[in-house]
Protein backbone atom coordinates (compact mmCIF):
# COMPACT_ATOMS: atom_id res chain seq x y z
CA UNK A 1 -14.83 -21.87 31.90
CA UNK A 2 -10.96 -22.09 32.28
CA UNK A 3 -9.29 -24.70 30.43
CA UNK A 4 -6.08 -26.74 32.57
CA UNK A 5 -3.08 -27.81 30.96
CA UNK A 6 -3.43 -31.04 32.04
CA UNK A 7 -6.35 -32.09 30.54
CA UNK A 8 -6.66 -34.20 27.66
CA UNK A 9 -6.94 -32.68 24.31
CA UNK A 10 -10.38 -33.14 23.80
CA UNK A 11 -11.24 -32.53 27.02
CA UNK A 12 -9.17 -29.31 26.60
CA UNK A 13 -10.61 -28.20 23.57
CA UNK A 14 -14.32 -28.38 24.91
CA UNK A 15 -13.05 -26.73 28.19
CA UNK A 16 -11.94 -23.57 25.80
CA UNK A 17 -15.22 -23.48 25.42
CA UNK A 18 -15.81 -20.57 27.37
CA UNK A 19 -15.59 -18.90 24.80
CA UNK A 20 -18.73 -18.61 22.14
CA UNK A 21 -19.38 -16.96 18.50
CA UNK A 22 -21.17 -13.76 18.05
CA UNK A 23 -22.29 -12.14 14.95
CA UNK A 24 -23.19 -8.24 15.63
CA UNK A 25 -25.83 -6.72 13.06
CA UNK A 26 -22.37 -4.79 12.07
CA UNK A 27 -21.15 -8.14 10.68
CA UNK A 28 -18.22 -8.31 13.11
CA UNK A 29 -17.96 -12.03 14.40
CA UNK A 30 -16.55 -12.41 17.14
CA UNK A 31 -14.52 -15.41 18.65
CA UNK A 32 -14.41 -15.06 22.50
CA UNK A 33 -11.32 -16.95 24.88
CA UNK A 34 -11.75 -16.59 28.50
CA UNK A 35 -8.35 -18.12 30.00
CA UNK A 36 -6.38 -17.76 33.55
CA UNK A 37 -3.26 -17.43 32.37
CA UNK A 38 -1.34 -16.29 28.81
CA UNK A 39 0.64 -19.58 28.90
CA UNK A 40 -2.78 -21.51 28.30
CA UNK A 41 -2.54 -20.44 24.68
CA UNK A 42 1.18 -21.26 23.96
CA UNK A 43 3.35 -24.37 23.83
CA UNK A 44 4.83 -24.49 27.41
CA UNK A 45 7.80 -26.72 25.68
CA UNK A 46 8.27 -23.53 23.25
CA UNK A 47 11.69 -21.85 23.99
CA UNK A 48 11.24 -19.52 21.72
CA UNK A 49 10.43 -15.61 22.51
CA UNK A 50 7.50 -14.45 23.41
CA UNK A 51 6.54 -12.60 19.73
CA UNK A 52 7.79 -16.01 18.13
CA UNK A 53 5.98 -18.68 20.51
CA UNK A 54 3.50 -21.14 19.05
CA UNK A 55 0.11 -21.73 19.88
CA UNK A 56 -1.40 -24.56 22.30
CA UNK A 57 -2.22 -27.07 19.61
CA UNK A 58 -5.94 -27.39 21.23
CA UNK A 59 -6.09 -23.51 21.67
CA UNK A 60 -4.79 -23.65 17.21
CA UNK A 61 -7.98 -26.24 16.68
CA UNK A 62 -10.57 -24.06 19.14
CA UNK A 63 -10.08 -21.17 17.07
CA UNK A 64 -9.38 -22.27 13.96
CA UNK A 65 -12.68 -24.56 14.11
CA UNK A 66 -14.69 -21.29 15.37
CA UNK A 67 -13.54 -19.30 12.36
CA UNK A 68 -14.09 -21.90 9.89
CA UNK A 69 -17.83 -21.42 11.10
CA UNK A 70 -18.00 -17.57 10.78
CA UNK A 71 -19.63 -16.08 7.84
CA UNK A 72 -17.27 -15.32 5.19
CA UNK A 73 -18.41 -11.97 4.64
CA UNK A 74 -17.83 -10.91 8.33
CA UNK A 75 -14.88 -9.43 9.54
CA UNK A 76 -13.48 -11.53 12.30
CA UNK A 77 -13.01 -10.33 16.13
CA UNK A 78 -10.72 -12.10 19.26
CA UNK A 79 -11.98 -11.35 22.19
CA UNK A 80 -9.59 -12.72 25.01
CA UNK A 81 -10.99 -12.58 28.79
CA UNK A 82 -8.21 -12.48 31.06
CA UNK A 83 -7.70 -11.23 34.83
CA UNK A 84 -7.75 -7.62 35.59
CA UNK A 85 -3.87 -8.47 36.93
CA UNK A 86 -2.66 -10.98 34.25
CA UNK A 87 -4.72 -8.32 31.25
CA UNK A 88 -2.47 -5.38 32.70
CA UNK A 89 0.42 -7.32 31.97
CA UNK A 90 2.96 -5.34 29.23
CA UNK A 91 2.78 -8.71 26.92
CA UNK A 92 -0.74 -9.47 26.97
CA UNK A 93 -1.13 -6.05 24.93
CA UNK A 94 0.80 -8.00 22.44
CA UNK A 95 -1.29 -10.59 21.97
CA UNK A 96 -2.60 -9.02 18.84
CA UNK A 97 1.08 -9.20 17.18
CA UNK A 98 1.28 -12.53 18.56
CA UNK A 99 -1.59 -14.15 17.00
CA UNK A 100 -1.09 -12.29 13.89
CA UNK A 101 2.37 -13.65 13.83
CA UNK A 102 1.42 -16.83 14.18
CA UNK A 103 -1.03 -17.70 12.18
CA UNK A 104 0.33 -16.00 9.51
CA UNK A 105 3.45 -18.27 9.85
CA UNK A 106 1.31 -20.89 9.86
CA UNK A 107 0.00 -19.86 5.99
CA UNK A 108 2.95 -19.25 4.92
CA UNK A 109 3.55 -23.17 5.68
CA UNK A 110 0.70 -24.53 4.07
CA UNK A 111 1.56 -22.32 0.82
CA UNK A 112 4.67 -24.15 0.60
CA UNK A 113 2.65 -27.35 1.35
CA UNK A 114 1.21 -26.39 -1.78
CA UNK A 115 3.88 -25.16 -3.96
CA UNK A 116 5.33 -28.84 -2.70
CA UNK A 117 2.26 -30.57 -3.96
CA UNK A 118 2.44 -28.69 -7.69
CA UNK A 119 5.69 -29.50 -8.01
CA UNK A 120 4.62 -33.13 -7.34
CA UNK A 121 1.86 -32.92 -9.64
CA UNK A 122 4.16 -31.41 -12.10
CA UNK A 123 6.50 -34.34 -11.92
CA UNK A 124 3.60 -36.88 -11.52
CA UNK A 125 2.15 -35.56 -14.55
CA UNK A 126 4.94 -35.56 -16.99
CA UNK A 127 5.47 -38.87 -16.15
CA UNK A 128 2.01 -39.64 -16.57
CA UNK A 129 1.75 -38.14 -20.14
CA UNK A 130 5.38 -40.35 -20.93
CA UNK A 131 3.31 -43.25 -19.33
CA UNK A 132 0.86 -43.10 -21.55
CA UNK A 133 1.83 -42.29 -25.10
CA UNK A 134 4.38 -45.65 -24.20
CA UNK A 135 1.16 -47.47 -23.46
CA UNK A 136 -0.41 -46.64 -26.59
CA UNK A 137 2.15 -46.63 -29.00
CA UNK A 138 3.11 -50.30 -27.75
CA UNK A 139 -0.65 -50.90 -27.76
CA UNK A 140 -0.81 -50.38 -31.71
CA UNK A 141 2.59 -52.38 -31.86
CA UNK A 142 2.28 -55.59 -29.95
CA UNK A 143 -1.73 -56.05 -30.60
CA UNK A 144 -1.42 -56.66 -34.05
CA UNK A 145 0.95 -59.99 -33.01
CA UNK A 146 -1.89 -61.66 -30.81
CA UNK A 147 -3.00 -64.52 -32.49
CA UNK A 148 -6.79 -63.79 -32.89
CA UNK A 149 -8.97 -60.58 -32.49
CA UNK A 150 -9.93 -61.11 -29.06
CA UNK A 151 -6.50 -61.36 -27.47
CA UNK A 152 -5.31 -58.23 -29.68
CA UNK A 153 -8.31 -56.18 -28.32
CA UNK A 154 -7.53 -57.35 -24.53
CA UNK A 155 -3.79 -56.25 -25.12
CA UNK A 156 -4.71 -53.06 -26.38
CA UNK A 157 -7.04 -52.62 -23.95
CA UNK A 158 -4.50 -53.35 -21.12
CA UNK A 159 -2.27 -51.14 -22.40
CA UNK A 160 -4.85 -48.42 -22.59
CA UNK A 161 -5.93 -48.54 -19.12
CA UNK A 162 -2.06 -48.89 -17.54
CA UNK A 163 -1.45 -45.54 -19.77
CA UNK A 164 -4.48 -43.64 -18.35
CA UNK A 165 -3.68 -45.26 -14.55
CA UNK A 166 -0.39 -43.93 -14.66
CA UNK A 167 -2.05 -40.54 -14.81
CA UNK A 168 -4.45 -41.06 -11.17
CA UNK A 169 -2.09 -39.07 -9.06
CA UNK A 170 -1.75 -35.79 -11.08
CA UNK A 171 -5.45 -36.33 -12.07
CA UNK A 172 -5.92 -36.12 -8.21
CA UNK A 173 -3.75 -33.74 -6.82
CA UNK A 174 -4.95 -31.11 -9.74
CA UNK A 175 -8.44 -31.91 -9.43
CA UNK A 176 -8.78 -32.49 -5.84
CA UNK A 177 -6.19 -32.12 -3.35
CA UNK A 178 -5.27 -28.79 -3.63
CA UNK A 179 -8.06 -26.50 -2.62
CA UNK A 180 -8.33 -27.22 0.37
CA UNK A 181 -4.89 -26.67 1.18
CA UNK A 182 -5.63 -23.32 -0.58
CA UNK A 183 -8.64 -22.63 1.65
CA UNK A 184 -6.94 -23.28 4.99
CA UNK A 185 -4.45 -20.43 4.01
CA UNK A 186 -7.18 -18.44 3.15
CA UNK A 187 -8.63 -19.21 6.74
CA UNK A 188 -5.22 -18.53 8.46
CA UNK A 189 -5.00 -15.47 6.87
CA UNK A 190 -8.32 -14.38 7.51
CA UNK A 191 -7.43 -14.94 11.21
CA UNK A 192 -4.44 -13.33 11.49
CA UNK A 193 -6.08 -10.25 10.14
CA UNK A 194 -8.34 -10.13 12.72
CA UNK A 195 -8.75 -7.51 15.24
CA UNK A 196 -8.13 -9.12 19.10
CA UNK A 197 -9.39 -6.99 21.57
CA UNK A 198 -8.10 -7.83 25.82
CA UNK A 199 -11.37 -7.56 28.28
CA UNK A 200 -10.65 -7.91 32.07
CA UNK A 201 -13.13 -10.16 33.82
């Protein structure tokens, strides 16, 4: 099935689905893309050269969702179905390069996605800790002044819990939101090593 640029993305990205996932009893998986034309992977609005284009966002999704699904102790296989004419073609023997290019770019992106979101956490977290020894030194300060035991527990309470808010978002981004970021380079990367292989059809 032959995807057609003007197609919705969806529609698009389930039309790419000529191609299908193999796994050989060599554990080589194998990601196969049977297109008309080489500009049905790129962005047509792209100027830049051929080595340097980028990927057709739904083409980006269509593999990247097929390789998130292949066993992780496979190595990974492209196998692009082209026409005997447009597969004879001096570029299309550089897809390889291309891809490998590309999504290697692409990893290099998210890593400084997450260098970006350290150095948040970093920030987030000093002022976190600052947060909260201010919390709980003016806890032990202003309690004592409440007139009775049960408004100096809720304003030392209060205090506490501001202190230990203040500390959500490097609580978060340390504890959650960075491995993913770390997997999806490890995907990327995984796919740009891969070996793509051009079969006439």
């Amino acid at each position: 099935m032959t995807p057609t640029r003007h197609q919705s993305g969806g529609s698009r990205a389930r039309r790419l689905q000529t191609a299908d996932m193999q796994t050989t009893p060599t554990e080589v998986s194998e990601i196969a893309i049977r297109i008309r034309s080489l500009g049905q992977l790129f962005n047509l609005l792209d100027p830049s050269p051929f080595f340097e284009k980028d990927l057709d966002s739904d083409a980006e999704e269509f593999i990247v969702g097929w390789a998130r699904e292949l066993p992780r102790t496979a190595a990974v296989r492209i196998a692009i179905y082209l026409p005997p004419e447009i597969a004879a073609l001096p570029e299309t023997a550089r897809l390889g390069e291309v891809l490998a290019h590309y999504f290697n770019y692409r990893a290099r992106m998210i890593e400084r996605d997450l260098r970006e979101l350290f150095r948040i956490g970093r920030s987030a977290l000093a002022i976190g800790i600052l947060a909260l020894v201010l919390c709980l030194t003016a806890s032990q300060l202003v309690a004592p002044l409440a007139p009775n035991p049960t408004a100096a527990r809720i304003i030392e309470e209060s205090f506490i819990i501001v202190g230990w808010v203040a500390n959500w978002r490097p609580i978060e981004i340390y504890l959650y939101d960075w491995w993913p970021l770390r997997r999806r380079v490890q995907l990327y990367r995984r796919i740009a090593a891969a070996a793509v292989v051009i079969k006439p059809e």
